[in-house]
N, C-alpha and C. Protein backbone atom coordinates (compact mmCIF):
# COMPACT_ATOMS: atom_id res chain seq x y z
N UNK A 1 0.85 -1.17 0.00
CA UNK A 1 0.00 0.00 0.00
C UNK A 1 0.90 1.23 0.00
N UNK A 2 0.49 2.45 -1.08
CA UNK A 2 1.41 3.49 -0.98
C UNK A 2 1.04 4.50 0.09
N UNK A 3 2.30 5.33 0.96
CA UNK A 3 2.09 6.17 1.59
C UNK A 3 0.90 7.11 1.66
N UNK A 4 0.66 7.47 0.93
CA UNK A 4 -0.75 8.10 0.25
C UNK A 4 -1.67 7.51 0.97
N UNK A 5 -2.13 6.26 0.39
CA UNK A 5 -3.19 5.08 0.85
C UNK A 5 -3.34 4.78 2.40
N UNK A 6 -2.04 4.90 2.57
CA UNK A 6 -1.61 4.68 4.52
C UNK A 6 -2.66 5.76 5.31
N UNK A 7 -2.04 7.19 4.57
CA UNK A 7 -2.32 8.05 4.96
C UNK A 7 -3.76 8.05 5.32
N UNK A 8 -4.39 8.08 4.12
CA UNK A 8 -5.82 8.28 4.16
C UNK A 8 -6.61 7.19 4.78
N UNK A 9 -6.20 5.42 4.88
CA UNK A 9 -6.56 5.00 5.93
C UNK A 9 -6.90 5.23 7.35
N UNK A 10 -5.55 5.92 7.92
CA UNK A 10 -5.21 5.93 8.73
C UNK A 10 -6.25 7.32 9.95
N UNK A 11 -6.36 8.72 8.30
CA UNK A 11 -7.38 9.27 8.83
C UNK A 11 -8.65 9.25 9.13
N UNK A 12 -8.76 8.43 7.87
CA UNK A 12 -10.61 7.86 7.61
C UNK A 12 -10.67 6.69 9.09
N UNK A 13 -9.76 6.32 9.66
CA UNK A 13 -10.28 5.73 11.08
C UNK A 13 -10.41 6.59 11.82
N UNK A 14 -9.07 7.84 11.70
CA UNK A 14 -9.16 8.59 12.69
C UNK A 14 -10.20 9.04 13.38
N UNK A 15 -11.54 9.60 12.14
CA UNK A 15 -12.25 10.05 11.96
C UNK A 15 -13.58 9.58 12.78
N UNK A 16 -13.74 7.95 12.24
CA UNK A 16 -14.18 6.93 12.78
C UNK A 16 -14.45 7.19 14.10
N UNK A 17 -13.19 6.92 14.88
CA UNK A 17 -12.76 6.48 16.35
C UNK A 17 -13.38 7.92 16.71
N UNK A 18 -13.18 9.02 15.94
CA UNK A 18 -13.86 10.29 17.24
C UNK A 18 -14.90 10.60 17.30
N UNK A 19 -15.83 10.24 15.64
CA UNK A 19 -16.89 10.42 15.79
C UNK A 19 -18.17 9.16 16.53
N UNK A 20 -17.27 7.67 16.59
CA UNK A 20 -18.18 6.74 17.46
C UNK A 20 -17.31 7.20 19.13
N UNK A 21 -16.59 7.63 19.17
CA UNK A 21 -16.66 8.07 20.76
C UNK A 21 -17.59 9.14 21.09
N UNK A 22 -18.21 10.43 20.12
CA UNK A 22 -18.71 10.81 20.61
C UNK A 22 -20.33 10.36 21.01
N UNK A 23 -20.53 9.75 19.98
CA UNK A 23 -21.60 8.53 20.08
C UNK A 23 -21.87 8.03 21.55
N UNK A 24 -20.61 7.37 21.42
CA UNK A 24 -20.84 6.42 22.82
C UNK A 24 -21.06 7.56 24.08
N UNK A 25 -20.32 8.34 24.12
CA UNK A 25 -20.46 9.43 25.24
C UNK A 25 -21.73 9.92 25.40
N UNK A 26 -23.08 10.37 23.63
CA UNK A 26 -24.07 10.94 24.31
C UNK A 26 -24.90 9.87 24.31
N UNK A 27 -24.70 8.38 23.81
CA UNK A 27 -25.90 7.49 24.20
C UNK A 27 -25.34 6.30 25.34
N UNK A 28 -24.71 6.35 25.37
CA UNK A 28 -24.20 5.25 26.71
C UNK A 28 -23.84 6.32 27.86
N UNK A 29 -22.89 7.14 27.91
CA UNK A 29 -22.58 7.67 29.27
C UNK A 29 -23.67 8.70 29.40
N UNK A 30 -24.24 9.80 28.83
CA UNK A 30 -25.38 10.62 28.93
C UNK A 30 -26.84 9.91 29.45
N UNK A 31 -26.93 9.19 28.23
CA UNK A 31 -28.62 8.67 28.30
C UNK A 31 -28.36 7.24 29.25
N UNK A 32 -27.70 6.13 29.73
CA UNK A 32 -27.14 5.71 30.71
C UNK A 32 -26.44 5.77 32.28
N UNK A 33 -25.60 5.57 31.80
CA UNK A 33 -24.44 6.24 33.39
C UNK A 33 -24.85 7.41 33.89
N UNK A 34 -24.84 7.97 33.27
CA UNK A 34 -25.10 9.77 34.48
C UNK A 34 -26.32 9.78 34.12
N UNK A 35 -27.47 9.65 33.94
CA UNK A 35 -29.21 9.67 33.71
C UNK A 35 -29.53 10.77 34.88
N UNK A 36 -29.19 9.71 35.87
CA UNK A 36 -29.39 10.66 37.12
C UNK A 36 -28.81 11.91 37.26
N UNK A 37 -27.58 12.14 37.55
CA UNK A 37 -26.81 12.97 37.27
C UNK A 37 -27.93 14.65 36.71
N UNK A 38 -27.66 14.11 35.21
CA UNK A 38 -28.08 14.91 33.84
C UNK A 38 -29.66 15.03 34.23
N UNK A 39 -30.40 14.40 34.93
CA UNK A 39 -31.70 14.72 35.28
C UNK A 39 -32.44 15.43 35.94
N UNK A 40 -30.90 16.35 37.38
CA UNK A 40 -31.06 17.37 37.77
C UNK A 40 -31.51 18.76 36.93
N UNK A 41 -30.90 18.59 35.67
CA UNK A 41 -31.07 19.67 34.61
C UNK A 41 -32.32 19.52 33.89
N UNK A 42 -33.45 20.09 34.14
CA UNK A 42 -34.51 19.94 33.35
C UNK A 42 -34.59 21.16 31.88
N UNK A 43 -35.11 20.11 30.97
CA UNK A 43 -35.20 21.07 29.36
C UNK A 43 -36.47 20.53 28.93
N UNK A 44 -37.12 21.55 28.59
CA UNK A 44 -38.09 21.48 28.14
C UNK A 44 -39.44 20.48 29.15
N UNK A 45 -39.45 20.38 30.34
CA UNK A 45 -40.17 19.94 31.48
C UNK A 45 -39.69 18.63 31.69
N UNK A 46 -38.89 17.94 31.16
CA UNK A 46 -38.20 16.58 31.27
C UNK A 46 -36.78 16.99 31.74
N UNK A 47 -35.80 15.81 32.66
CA UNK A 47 -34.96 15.70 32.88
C UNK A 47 -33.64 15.69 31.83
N UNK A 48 -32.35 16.57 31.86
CA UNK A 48 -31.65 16.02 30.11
C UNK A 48 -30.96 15.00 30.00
N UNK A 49 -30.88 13.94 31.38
CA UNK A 49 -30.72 12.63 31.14
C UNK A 49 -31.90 11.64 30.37
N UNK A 50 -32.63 12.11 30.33
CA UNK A 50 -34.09 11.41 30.15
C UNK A 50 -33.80 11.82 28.40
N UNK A 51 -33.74 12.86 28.29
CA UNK A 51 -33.68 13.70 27.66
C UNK A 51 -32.83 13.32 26.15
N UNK A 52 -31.57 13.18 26.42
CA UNK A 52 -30.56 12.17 26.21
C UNK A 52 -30.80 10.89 25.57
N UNK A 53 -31.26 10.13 26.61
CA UNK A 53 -31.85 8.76 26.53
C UNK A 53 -33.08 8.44 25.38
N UNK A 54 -33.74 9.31 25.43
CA UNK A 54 -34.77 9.10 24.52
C UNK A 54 -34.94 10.21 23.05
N UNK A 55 -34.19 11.63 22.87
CA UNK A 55 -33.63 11.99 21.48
C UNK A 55 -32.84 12.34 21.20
N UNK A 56 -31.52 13.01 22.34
CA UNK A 56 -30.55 13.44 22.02
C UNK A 56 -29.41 12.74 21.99
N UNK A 57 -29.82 11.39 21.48
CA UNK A 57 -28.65 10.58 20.89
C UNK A 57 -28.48 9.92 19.66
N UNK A 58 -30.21 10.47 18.91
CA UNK A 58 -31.06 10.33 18.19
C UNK A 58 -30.52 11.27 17.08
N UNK A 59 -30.93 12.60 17.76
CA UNK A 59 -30.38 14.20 17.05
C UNK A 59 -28.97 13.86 17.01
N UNK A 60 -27.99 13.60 17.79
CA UNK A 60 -26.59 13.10 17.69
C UNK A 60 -26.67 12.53 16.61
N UNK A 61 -26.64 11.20 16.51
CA UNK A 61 -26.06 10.29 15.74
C UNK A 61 -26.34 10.81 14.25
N UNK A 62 -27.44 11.23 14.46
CA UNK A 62 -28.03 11.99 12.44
C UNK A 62 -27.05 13.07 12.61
N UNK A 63 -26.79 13.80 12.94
CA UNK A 63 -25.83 15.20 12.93
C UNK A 63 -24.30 14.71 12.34
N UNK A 64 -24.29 13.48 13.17
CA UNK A 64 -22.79 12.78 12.91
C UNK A 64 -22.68 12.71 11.78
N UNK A 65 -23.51 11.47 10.97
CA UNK A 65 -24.10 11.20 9.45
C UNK A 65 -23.72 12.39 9.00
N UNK A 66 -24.08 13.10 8.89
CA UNK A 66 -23.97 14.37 8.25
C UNK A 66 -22.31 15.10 8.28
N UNK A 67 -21.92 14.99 9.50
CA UNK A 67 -20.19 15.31 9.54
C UNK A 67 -19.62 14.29 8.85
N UNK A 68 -19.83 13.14 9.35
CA UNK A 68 -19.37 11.98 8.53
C UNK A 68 -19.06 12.57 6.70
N UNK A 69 -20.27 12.45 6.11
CA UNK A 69 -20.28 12.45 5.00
C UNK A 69 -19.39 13.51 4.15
N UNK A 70 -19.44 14.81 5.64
CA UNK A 70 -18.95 16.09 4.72
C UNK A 70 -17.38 15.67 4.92
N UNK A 71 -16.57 15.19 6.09
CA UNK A 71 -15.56 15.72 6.35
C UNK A 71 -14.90 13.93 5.39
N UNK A 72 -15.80 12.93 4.92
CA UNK A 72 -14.81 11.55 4.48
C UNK A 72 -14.89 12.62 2.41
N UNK A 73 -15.85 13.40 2.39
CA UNK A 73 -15.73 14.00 0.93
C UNK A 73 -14.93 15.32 1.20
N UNK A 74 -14.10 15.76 2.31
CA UNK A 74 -13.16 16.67 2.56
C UNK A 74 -12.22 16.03 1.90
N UNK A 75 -12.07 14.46 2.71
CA UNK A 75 -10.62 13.48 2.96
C UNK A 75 -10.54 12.78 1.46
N UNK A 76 -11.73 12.73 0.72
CA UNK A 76 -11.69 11.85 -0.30
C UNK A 76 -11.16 13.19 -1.55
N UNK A 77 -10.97 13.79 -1.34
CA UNK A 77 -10.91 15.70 -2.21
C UNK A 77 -9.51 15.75 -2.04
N UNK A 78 -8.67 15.65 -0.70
CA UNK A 78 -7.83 16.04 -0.15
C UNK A 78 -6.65 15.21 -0.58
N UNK A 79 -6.94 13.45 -0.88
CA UNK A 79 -6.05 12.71 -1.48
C UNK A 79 -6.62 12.12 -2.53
N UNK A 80 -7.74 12.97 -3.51
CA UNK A 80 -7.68 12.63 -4.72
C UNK A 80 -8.47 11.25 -4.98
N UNK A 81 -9.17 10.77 -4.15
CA UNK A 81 -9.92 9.40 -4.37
C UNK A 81 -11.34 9.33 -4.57
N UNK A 82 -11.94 10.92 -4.48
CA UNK A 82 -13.35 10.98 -5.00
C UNK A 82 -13.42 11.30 -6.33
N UNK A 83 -15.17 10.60 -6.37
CA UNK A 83 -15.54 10.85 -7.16
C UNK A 83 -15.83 12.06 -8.02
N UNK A 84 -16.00 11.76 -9.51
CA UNK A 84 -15.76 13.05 -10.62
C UNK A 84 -17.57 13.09 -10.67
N UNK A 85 -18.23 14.60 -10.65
CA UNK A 85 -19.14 14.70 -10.65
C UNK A 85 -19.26 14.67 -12.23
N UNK A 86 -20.78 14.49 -11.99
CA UNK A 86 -21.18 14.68 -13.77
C UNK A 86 -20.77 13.29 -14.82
N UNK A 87 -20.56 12.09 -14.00
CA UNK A 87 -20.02 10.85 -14.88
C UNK A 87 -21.23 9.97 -14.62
């Protein structure tokens, strides 16, 4: 595999690994582990552990999708491996 190829592996996990940690942080440690915690804080007449637990990991994960897509067609731009529009 050429340096190049390394490269862009290596980021396209990078990428990976930070955007499923943040994952895990707002639907396992938010809407999970600290529930209680995060439930002292009320939004919108519900607790934001509750809160968490039932859409804001929801609203997360689609938001991600969306970084995802923009920043792997940054990386795919950046070393030349995307696609040619208009084919």
């Amino acid at each position: 595999m050429s340096n190049s190829a390394n490269e862009y592996w290596k980021a396209n996990l990078r990428l990976v690994a930070v955007l499923l940690t943040i994952w895990f942080v707002v639907s396992y440690l938010f809407g999970i582990i600290l529930v209680d915690t995060l439930n002292t804080i009320r939004v919108g007449g519900v607790g934001l552990g509750f809160w968490f637990a039932q859409q804001g990991s929801i609203y997360t994960f689609l938001i991600l999708i969306f970084v995802y897509a923009k920043k792997m067609n940054a990386l795919d731009r950046k070393y030349d491996v995307h696609e040619d529009e208009g084919e």
